[in-house]
PDB file of N, CA and C in Angstrom:
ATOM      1  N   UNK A   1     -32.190 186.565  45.394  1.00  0.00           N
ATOM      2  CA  UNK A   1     -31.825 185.940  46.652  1.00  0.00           C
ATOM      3  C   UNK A   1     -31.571 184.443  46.403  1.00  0.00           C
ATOM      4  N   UNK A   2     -30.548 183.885  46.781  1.00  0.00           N
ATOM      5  CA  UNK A   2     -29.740 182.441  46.551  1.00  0.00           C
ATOM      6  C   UNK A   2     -30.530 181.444  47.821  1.00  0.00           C
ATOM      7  N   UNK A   3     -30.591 180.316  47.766  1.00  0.00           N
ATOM      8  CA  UNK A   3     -31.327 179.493  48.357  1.00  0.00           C
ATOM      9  C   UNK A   3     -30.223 179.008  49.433  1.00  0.00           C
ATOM     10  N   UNK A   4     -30.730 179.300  50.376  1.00  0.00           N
ATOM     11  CA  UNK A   4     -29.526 178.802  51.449  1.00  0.00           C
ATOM     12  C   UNK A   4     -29.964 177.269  52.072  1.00  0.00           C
ATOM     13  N   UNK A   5     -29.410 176.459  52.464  1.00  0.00           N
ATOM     14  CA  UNK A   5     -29.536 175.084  53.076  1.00  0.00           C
ATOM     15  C   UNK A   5     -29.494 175.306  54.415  1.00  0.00           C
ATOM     16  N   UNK A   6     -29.051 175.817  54.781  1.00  0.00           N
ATOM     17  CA  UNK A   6     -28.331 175.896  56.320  1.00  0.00           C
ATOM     18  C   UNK A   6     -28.861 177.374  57.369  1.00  0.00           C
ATOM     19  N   UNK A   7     -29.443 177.095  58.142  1.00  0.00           N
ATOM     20  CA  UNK A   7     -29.929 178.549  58.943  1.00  0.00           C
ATOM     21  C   UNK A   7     -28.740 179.317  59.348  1.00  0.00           C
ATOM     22  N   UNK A   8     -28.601 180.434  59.201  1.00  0.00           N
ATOM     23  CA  UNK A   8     -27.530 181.243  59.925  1.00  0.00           C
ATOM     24  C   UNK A   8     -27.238 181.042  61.059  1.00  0.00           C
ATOM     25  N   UNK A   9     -28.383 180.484  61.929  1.00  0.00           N
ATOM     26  CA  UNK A   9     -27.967 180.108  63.308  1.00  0.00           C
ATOM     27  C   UNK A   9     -27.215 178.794  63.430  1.00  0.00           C
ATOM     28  N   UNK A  10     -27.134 177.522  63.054  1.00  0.00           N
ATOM     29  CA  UNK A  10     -26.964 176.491  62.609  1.00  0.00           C
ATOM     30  C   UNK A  10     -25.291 176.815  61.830  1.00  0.00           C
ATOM     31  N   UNK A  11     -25.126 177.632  61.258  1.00  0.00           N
ATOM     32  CA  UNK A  11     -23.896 177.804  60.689  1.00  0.00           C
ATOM     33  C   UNK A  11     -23.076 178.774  61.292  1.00  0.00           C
ATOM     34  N   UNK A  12     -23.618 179.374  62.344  1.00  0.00           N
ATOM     35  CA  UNK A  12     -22.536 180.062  63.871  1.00  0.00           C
ATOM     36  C   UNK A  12     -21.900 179.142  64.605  1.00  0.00           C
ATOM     37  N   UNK A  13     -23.495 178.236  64.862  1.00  0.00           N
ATOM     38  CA  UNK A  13     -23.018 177.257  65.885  1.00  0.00           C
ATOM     39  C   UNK A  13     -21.289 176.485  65.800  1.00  0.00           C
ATOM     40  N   UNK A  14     -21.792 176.248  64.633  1.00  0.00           N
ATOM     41  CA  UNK A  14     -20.940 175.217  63.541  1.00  0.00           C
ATOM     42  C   UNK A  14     -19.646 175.791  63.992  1.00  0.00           C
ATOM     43  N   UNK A  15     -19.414 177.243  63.182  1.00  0.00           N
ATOM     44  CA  UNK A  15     -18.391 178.059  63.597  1.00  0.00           C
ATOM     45  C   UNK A  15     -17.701 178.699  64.901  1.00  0.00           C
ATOM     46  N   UNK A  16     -18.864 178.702  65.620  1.00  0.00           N
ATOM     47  CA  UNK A  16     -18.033 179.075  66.868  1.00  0.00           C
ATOM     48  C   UNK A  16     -17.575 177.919  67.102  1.00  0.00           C
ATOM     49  N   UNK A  17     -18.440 176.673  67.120  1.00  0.00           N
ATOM     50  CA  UNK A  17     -17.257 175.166  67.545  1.00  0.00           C
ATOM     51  C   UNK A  17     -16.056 174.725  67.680  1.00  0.00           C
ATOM     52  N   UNK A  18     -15.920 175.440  65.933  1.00  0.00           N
ATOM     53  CA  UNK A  18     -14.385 175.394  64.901  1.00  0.00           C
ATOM     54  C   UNK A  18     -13.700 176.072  65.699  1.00  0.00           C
ATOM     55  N   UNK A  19     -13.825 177.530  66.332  1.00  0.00           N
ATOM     56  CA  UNK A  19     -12.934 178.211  66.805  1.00  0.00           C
ATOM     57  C   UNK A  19     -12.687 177.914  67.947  1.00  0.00           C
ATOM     58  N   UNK A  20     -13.834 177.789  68.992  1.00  0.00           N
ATOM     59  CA  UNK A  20     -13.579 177.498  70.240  1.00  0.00           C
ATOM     60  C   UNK A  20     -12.545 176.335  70.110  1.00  0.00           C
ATOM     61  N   UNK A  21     -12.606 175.374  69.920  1.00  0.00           N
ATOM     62  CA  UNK A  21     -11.781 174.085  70.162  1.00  0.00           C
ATOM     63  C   UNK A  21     -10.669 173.761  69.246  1.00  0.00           C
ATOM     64  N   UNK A  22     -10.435 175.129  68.452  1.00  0.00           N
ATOM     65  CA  UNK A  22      -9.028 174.990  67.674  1.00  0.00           C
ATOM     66  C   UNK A  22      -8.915 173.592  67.443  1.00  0.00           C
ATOM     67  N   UNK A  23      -9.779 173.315  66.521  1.00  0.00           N
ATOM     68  CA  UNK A  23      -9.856 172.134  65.700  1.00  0.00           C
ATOM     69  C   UNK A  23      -8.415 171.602  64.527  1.00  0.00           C
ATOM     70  N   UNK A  24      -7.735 170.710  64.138  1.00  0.00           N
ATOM     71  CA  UNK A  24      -6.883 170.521  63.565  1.00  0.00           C
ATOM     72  C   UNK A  24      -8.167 170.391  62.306  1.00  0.00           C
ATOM     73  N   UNK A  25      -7.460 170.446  60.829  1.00  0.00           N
ATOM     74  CA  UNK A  25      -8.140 170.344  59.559  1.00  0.00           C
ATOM     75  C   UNK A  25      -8.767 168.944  59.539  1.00  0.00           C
ATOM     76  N   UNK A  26      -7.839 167.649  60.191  1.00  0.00           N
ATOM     77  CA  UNK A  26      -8.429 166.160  59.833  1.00  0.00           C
ATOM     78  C   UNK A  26      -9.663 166.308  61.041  1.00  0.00           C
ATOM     79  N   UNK A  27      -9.952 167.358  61.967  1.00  0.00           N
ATOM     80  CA  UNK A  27     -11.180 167.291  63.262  1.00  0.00           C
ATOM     81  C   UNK A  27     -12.267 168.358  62.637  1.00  0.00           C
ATOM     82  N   UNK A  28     -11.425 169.469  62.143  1.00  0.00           N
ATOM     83  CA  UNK A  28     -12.581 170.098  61.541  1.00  0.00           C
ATOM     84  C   UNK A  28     -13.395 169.661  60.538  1.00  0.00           C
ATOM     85  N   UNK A  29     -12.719 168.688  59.616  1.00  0.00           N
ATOM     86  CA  UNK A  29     -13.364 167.811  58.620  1.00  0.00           C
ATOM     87  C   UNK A  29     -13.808 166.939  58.826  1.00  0.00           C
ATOM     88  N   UNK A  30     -14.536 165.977  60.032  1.00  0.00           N
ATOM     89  CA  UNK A  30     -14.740 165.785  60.723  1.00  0.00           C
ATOM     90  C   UNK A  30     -15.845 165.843  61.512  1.00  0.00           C
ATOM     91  N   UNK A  31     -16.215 167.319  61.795  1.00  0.00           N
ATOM     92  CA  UNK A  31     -16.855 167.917  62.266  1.00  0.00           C
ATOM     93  C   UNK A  31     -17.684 168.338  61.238  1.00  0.00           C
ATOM     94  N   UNK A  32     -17.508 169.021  60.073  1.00  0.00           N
ATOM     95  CA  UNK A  32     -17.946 169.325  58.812  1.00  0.00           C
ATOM     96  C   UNK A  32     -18.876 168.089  58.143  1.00  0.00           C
ATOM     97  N   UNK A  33     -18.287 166.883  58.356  1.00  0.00           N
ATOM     98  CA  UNK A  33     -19.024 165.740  57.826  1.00  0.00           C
ATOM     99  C   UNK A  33     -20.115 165.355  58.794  1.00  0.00           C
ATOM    100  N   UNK A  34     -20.132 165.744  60.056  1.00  0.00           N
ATOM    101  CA  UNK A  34     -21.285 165.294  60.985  1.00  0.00           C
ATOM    102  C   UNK A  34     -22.400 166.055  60.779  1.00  0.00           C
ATOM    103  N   UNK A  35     -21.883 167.581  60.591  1.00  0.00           N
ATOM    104  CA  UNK A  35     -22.949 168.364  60.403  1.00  0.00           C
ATOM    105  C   UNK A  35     -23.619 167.994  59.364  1.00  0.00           C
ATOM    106  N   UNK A  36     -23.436 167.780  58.593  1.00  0.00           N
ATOM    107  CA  UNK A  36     -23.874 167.731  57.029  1.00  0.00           C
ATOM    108  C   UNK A  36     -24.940 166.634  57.183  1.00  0.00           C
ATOM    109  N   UNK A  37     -24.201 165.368  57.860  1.00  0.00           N
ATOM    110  CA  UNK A  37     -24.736 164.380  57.972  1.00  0.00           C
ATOM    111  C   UNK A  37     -26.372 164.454  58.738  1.00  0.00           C
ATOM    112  N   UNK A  38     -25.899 165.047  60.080  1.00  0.00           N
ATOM    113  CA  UNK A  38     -26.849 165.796  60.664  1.00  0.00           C
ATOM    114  C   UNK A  38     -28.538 166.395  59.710  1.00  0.00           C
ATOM    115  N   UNK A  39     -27.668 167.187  59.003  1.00  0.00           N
ATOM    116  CA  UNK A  39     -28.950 167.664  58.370  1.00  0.00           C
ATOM    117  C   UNK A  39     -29.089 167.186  57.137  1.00  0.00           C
ATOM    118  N   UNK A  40     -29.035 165.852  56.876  1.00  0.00           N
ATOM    119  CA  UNK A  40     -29.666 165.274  56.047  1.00  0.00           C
ATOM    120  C   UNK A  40     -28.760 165.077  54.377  1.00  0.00           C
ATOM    121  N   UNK A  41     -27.577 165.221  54.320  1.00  0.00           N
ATOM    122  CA  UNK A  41     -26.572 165.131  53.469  1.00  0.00           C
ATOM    123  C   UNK A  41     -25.563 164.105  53.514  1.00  0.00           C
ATOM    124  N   UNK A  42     -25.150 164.311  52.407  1.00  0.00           N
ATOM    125  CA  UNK A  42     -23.725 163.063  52.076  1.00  0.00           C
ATOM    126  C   UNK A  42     -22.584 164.280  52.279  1.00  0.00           C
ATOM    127  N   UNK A  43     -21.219 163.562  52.115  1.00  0.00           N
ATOM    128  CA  UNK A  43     -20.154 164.453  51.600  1.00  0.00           C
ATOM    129  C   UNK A  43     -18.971 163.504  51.610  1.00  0.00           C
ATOM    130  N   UNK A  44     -18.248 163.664  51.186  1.00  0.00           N
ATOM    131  CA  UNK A  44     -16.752 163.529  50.727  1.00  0.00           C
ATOM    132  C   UNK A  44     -16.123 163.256  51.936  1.00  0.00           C
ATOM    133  N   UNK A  45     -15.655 162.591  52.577  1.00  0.00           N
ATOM    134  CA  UNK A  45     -14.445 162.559  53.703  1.00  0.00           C
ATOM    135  C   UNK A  45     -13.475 163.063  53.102  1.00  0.00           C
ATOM    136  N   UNK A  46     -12.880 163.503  52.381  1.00  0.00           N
ATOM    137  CA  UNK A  46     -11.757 164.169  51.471  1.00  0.00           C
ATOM    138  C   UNK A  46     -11.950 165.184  51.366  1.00  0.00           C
ATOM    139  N   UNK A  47     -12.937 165.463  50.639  1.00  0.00           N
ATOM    140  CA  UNK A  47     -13.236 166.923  50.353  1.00  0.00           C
ATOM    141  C   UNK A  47     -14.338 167.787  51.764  1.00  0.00           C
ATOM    142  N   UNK A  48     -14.553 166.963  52.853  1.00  0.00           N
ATOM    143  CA  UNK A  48     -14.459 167.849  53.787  1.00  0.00           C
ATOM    144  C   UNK A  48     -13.361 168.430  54.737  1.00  0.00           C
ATOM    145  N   UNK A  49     -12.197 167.257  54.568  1.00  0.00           N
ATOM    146  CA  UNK A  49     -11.307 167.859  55.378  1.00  0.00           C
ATOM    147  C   UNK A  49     -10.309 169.006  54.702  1.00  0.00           C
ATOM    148  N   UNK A  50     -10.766 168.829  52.766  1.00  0.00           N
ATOM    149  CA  UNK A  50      -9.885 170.054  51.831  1.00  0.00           C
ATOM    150  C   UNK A  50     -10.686 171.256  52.402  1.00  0.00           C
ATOM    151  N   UNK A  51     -11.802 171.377  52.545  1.00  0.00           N
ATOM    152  CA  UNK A  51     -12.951 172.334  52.490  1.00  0.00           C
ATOM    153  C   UNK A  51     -12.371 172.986  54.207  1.00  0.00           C
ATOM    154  N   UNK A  52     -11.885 171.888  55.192  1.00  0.00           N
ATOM    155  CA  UNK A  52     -11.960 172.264  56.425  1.00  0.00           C
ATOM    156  C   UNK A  52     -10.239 173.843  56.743  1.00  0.00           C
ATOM    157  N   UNK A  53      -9.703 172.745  55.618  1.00  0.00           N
ATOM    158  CA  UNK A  53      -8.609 173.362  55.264  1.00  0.00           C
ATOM    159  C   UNK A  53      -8.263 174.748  55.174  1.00  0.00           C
ATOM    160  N   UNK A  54      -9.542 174.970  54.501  1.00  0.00           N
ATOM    161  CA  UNK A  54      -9.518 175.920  53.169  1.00  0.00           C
ATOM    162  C   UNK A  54     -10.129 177.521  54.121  1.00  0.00           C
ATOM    163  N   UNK A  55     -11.009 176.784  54.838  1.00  0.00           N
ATOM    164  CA  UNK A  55     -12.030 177.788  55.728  1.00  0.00           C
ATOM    165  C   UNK A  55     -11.209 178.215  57.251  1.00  0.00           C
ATOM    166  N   UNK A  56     -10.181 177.450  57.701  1.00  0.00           N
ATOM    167  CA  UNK A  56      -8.871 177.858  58.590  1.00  0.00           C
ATOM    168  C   UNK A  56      -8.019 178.546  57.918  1.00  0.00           C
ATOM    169  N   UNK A  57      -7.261 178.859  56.789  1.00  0.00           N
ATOM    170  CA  UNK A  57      -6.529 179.045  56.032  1.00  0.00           C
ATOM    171  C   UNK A  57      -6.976 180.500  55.735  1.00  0.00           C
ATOM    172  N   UNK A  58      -8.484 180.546  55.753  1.00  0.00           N
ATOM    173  CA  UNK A  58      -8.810 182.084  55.072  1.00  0.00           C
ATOM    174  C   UNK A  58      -9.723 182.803  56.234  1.00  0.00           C
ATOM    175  N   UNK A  59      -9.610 181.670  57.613  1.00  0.00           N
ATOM    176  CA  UNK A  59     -10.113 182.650  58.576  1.00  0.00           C
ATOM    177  C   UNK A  59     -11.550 181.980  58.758  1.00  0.00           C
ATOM    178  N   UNK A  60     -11.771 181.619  60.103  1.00  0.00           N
ATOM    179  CA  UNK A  60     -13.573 181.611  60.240  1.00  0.00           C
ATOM    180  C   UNK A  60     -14.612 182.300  59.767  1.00  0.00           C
ATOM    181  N   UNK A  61     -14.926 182.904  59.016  1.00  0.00           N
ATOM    182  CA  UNK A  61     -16.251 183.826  58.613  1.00  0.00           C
ATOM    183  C   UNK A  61     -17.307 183.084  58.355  1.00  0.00           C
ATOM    184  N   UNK A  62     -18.420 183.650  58.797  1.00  0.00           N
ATOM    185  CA  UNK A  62     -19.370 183.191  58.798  1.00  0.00           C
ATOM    186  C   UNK A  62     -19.997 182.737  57.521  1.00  0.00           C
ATOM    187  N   UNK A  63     -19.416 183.705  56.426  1.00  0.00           N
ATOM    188  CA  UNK A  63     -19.570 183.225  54.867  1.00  0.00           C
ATOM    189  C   UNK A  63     -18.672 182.564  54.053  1.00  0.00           C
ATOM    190  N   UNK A  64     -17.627 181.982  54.891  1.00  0.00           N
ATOM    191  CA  UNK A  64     -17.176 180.829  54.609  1.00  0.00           C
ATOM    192  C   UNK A  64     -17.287 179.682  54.777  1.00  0.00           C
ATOM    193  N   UNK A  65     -17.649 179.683  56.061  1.00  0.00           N
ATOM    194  CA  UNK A  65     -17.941 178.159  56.384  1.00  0.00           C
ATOM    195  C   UNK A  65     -19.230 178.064  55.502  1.00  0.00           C
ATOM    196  N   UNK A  66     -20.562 178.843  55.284  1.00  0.00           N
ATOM    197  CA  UNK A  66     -21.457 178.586  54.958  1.00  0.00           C
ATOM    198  C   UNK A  66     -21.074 178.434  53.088  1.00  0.00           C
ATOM    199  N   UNK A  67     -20.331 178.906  52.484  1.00  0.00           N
ATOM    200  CA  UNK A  67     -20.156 178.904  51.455  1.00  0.00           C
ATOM    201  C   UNK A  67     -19.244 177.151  51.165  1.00  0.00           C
ATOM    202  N   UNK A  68     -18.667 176.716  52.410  1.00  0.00           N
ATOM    203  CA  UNK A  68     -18.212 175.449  52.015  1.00  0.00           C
ATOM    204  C   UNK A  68     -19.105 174.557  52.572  1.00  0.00           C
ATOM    205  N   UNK A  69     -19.852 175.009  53.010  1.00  0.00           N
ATOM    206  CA  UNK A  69     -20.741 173.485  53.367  1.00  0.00           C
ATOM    207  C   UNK A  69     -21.732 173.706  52.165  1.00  0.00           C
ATOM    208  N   UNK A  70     -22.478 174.979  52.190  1.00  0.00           N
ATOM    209  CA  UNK A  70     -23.063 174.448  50.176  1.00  0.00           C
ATOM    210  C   UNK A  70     -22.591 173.719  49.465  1.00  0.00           C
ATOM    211  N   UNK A  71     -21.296 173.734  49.126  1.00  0.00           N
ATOM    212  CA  UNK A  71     -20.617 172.996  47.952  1.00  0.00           C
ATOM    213  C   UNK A  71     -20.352 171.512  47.931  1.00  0.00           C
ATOM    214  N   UNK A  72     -20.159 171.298  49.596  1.00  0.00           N
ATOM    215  CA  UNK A  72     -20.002 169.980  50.233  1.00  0.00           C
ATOM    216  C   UNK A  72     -21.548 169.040  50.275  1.00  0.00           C
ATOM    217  N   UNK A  73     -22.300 170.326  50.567  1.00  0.00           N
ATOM    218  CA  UNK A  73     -23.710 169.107  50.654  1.00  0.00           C
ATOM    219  C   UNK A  73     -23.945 168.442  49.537  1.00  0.00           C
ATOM    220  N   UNK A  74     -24.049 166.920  49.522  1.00  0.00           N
ATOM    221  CA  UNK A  74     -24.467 166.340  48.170  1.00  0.00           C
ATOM    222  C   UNK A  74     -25.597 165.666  49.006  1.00  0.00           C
ATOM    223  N   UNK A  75     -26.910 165.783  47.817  1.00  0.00           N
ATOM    224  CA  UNK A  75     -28.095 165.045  48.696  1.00  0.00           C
ATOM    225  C   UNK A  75     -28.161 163.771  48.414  1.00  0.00           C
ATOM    226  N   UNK A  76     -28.677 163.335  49.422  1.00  0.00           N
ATOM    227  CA  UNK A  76     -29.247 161.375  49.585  1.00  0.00           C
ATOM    228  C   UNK A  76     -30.101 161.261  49.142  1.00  0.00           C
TER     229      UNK A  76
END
């Protein structure tokens, strides 16, 4: 079992957000950087809005978004 950062509930939220408000990639990245920030992380302004990109592009799933905010969290 892989160590998750992020509660499943916490990473719906996240996602239903994204969808509800048909976020553009520079808002979803954006949004991606608050969360992060939120719970106690750094990240990339760049590479959240590639990441925001990337997770519209292949569809909201719940194991996507959570699979790009792992990669995005860098700790403080």
């Amino acid at each position: 079992m892989s160590y998750q950062r992020f509660s499943t509930d916490d990473v719906a939220m996240l996602r239903e957000e994204l969808v509800l408000h048909s976020m553009d990639s520079w808002q979803a990245g954006e949004r991606l950087e608050m969360f992060l920030v939120e719970h106690g992380f750094g990240v990339s302004k760049p590479e959240a809005q590639r990441a925001a990109r990337r997770i519209g592009a292949r569809g909201y799933s719940l194991k996507r978004v959570r699979e790009e905010l792992e990669k995005l969290a860098l700790v403080m």
